[in-house]
Protein backbone atom coordinates (compact mmCIF):
# COMPACT_ATOMS: atom_id res chain seq x y z
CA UNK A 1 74.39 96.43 92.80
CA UNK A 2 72.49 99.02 94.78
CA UNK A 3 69.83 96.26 95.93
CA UNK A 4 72.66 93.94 96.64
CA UNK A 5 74.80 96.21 98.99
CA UNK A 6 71.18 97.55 100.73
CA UNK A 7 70.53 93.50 101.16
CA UNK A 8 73.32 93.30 103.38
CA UNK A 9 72.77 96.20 105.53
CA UNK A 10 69.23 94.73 106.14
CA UNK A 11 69.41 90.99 106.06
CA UNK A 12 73.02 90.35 107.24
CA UNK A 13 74.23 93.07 109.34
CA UNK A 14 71.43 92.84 111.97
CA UNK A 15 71.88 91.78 115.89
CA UNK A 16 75.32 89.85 114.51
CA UNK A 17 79.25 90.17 114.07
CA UNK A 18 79.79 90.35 110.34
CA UNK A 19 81.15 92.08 107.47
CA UNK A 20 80.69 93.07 104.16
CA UNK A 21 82.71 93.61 100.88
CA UNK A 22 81.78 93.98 96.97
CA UNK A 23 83.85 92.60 94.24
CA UNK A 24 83.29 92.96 90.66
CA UNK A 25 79.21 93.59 91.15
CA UNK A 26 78.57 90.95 93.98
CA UNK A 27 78.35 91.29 97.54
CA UNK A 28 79.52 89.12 100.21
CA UNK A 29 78.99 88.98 103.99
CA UNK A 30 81.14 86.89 106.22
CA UNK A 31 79.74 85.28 108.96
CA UNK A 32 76.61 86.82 108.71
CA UNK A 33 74.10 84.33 108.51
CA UNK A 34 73.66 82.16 111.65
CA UNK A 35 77.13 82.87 112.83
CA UNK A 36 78.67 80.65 110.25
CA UNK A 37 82.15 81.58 110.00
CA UNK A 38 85.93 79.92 109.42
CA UNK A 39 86.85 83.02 107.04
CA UNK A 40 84.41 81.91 104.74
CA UNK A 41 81.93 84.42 103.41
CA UNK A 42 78.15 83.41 105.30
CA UNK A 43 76.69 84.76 102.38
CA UNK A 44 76.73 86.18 98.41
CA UNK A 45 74.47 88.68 96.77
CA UNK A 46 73.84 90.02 93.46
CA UNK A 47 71.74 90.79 90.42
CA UNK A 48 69.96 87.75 88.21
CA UNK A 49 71.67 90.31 85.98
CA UNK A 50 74.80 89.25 86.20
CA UNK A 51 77.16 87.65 84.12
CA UNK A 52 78.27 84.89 86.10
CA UNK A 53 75.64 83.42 88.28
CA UNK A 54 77.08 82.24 91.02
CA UNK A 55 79.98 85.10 91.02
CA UNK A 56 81.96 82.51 88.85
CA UNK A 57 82.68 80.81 91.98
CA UNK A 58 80.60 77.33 91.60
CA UNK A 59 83.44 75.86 89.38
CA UNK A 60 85.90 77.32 91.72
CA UNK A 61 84.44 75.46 94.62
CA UNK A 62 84.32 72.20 92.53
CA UNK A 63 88.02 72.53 91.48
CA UNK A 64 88.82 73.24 94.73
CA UNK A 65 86.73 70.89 96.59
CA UNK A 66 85.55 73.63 99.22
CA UNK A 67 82.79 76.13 100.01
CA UNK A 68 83.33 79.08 99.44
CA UNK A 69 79.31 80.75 100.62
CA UNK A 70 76.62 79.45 102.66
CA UNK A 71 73.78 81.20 100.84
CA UNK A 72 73.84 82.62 97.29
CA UNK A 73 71.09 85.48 97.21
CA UNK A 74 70.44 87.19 93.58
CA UNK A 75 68.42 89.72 93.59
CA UNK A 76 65.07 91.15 91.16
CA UNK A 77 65.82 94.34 88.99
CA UNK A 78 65.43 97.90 90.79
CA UNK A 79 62.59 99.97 88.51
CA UNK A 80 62.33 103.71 89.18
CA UNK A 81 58.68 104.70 88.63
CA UNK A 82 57.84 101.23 86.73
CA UNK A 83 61.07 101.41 84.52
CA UNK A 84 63.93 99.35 84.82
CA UNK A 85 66.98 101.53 87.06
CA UNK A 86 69.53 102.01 84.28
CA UNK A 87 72.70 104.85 83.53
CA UNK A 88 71.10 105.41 80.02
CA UNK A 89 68.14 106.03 81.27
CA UNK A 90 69.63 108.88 83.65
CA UNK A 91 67.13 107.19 87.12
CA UNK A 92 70.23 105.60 88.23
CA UNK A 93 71.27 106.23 92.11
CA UNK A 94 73.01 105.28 94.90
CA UNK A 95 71.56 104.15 98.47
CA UNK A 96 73.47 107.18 99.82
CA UNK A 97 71.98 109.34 97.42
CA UNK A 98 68.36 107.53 98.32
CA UNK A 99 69.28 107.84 102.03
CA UNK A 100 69.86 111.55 101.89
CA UNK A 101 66.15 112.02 101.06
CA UNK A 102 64.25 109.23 102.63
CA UNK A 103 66.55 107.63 105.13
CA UNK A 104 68.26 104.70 105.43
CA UNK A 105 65.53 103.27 107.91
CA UNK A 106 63.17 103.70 105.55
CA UNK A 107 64.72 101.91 102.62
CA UNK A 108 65.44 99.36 104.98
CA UNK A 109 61.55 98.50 105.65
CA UNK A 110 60.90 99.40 102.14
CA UNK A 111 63.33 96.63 100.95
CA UNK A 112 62.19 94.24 103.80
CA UNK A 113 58.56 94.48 102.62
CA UNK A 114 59.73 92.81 99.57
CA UNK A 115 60.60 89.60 98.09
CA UNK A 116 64.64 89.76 97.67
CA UNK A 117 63.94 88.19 94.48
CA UNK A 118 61.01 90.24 93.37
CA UNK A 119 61.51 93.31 90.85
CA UNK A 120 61.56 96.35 92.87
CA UNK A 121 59.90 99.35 92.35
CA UNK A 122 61.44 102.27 93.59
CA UNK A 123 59.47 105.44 93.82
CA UNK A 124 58.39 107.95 96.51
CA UNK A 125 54.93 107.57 97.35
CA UNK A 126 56.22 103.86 98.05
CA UNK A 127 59.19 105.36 100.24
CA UNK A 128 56.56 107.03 102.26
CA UNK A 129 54.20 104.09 102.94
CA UNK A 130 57.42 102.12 103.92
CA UNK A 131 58.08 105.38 106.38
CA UNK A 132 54.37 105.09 107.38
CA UNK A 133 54.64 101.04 108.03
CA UNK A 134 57.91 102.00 109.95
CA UNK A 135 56.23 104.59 112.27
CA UNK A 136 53.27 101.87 112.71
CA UNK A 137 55.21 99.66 114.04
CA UNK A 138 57.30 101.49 116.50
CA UNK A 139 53.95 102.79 117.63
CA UNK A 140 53.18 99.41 118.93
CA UNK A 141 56.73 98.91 120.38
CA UNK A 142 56.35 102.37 122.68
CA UNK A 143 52.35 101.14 123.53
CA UNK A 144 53.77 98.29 124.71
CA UNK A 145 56.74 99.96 126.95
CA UNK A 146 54.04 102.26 128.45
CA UNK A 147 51.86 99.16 129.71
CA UNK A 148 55.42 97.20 130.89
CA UNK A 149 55.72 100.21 133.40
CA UNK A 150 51.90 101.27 133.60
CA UNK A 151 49.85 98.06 133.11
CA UNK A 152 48.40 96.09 136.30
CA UNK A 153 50.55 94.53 138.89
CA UNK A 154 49.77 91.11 139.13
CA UNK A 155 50.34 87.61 137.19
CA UNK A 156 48.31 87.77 134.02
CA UNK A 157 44.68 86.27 134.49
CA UNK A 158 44.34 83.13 132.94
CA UNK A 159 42.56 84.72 129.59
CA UNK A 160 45.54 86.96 129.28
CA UNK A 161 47.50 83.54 129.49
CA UNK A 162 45.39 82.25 126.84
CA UNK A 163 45.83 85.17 124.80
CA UNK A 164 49.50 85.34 124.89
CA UNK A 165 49.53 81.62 124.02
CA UNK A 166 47.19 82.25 120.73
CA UNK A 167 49.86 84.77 119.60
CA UNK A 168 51.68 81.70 118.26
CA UNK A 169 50.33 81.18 115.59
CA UNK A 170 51.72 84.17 114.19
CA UNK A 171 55.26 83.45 115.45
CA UNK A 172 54.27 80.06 112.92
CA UNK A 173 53.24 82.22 110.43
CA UNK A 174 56.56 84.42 110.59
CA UNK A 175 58.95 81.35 110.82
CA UNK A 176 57.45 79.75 107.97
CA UNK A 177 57.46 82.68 105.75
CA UNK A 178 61.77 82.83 106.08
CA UNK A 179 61.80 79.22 105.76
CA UNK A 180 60.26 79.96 102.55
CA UNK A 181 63.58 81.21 100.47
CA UNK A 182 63.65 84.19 103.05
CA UNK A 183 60.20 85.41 102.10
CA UNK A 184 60.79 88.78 104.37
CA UNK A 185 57.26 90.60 102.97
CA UNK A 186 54.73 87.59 104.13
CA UNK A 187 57.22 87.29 107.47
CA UNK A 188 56.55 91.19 107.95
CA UNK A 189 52.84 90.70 107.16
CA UNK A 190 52.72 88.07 109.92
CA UNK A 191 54.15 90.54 112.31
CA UNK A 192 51.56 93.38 111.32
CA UNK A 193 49.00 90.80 112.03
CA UNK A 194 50.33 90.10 115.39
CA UNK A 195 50.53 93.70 115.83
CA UNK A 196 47.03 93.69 115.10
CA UNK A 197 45.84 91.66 117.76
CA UNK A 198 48.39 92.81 120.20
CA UNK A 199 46.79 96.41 120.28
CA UNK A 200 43.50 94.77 120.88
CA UNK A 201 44.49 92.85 123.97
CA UNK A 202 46.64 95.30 125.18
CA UNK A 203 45.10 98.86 125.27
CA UNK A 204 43.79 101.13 128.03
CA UNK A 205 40.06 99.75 128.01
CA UNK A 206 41.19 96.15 128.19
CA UNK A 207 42.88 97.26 131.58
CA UNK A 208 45.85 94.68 130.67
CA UNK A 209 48.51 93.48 133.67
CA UNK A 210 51.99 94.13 133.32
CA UNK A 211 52.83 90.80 132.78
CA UNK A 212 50.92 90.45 129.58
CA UNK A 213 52.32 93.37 128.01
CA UNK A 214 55.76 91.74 129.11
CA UNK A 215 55.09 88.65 127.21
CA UNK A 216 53.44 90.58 124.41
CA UNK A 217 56.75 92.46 124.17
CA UNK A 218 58.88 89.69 124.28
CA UNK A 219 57.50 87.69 121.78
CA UNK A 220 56.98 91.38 119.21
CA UNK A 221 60.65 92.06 119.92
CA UNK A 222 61.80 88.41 119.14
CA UNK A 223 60.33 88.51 115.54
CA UNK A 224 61.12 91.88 115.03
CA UNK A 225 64.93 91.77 115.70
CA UNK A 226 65.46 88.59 113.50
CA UNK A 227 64.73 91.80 110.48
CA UNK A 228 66.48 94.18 112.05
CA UNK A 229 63.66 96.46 112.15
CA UNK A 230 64.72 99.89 112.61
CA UNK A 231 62.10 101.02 115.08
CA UNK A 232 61.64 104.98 115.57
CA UNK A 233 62.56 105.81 118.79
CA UNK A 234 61.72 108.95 120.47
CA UNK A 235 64.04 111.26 119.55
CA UNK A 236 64.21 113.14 122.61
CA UNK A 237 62.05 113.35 125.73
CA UNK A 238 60.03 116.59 126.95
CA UNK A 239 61.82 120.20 127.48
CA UNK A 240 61.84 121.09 131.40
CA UNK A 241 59.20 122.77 130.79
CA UNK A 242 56.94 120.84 128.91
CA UNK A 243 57.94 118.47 131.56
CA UNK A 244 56.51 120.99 133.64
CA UNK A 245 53.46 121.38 132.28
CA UNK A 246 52.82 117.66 131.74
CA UNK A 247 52.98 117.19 135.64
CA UNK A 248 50.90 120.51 136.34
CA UNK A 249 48.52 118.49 134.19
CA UNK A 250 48.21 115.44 136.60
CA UNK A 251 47.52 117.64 139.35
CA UNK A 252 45.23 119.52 137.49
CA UNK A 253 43.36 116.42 136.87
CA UNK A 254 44.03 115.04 140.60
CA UNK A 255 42.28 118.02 141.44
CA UNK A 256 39.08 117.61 138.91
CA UNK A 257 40.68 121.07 137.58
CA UNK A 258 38.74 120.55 133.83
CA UNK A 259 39.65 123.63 132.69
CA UNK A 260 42.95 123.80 133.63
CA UNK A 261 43.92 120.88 132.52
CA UNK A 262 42.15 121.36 128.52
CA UNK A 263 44.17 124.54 128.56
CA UNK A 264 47.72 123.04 129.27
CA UNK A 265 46.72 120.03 126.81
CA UNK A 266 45.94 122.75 124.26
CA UNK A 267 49.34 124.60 125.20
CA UNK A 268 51.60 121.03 125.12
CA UNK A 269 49.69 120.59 121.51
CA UNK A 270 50.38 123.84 120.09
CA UNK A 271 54.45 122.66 120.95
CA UNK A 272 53.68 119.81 118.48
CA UNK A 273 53.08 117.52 122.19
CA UNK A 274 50.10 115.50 121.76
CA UNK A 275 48.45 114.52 125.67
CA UNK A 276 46.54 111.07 125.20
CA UNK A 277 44.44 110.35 128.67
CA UNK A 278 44.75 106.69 130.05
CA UNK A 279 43.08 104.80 132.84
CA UNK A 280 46.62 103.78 133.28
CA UNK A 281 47.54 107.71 133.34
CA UNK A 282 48.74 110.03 130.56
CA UNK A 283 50.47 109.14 127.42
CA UNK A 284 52.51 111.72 125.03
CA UNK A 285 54.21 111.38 122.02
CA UNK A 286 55.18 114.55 119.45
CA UNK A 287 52.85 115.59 116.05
């Protein structure tokens, strides 16, 4: 049930009006897939575990001559540590009691990086490289914003057009994976490849234009938001003062002030503010 419920919150309630309720073990989402709707649940999930397959409901639809789901989605066993989640074994929890430790962002990648149908394996070390996948890609999301508002003015050149237009393959790569029984780990692994190649073509030697990081972010953010993927944001911006010492930075640098400027960088780190240097100008982001 725990899987079932965490399904929903990051498969159905993503980017789309729906809702959720649980009845005896299953989980049901109206409208939540696609937009189908008409008061009729968009889709059902639950444990292979349980007794009745289909939620009992396949007979009802025959008797009844109507659908009652779009999409039946039954879900592998959770294991804690390799062993199979159970009250009698005394590893049983709740995704509120997960949450409280880890996050619910992070379960949300770490259940997204697996096959719905797939036994789970539920431990922390794999909790924190779901966290450390998560932080990856957010990284690329804010490199990208920087080089929307910092990158070269200008159309992209035609390689940059060429490059953008290669990216395809992995938007391919991505659709085919959820045509493939909503194989979410191979769709994110197609997105980490893309994320790959985007932070080769757009970085601060490869002096990118605006426009490509534009497209770049256009096409990351399209794949991305079909998951739901709970991208870190910043959680706040600089302190007046750090602000303060970030610009007395630039004009120490204006000014060829070496010195000056290592000393504030060393001051902004030592406030957990890590300076990165740019030929598109300076970068931060907190350690």
């Amino acid at each position: 049930m725990i899987l079932a419920l965490a399904l929903c919150l990051s498969l159905v309630g993503c980017g789309s009006e729906s809702r959720s309720v649980t009845l005896e073990g299953f989980t049901y989402s109206e409208g939540g897939f696609g937009g189908f709707g008409g008061g009729m649940p968009g889709g059902m999930g639950g444990g292979f575990d349980g007794d009745r397959p289909n939620g009992g409901f396949d007979g009802d639809e025959a008797a009844n001559g109507c659908k009652f789901v779009n999409y039946w989605m039954h879900n592998g066993f959770i294991n804690v540590d390799n062993r199979k989640m159970s009250k009698s074994l005394g590893n049983f929890f709740t995704v509120r009691e997960a949450a409280e430790v880890y996050g619910y962002d992070c379960i949300r990648m770490f259940i997204l990086m697996s096959h719905y149908r797939s036994p789970l394996n539920y431990s922390g070390e794999i909790l924190m490289q779901a966290k450390a996948a998560l932080e990856r890609l957010s990284t690329a999301k804010d490199n990208l914003e920087f080089f929307c508002q910092n990158g070269a003015n200008g159309e992209m050149t035609a390689a940059e057009a060429e490059t953008l237009a290669s990216f395809g393959v992995y938007r391919q790569k991505f659709c085919d994976a959820m045509d493939d029984d909503f194989n979410t780990a191979d769709a994110i692994s197609a997105i980490f490849e893309l994320v790959r190649e985007i932070n080769s073509a757009v970085s601060p030697n490869a002096h990118p234009t605006k426009a490509l990081a534009e497209g770049c972010r256009a096409l990351y953010l399209e794949l991305s938001d079909v998951l739901g993927i709970p991208f870190t944001e910043k959680k706040d911006e600089l302190t007046p003062e750090q602000e303060a010492l970030f610009n007395a930075r630039k004009d120490a640098r204006k000014a060829k002030n070496w010195a000056e400027s290592d000393r504030i960088r060393d001051e902004l780190k030592a406030q957990g503010i890590l300076v990165e240097d740019t030929p598109q100008g300076m970068k931060w982001k907190r350690i």
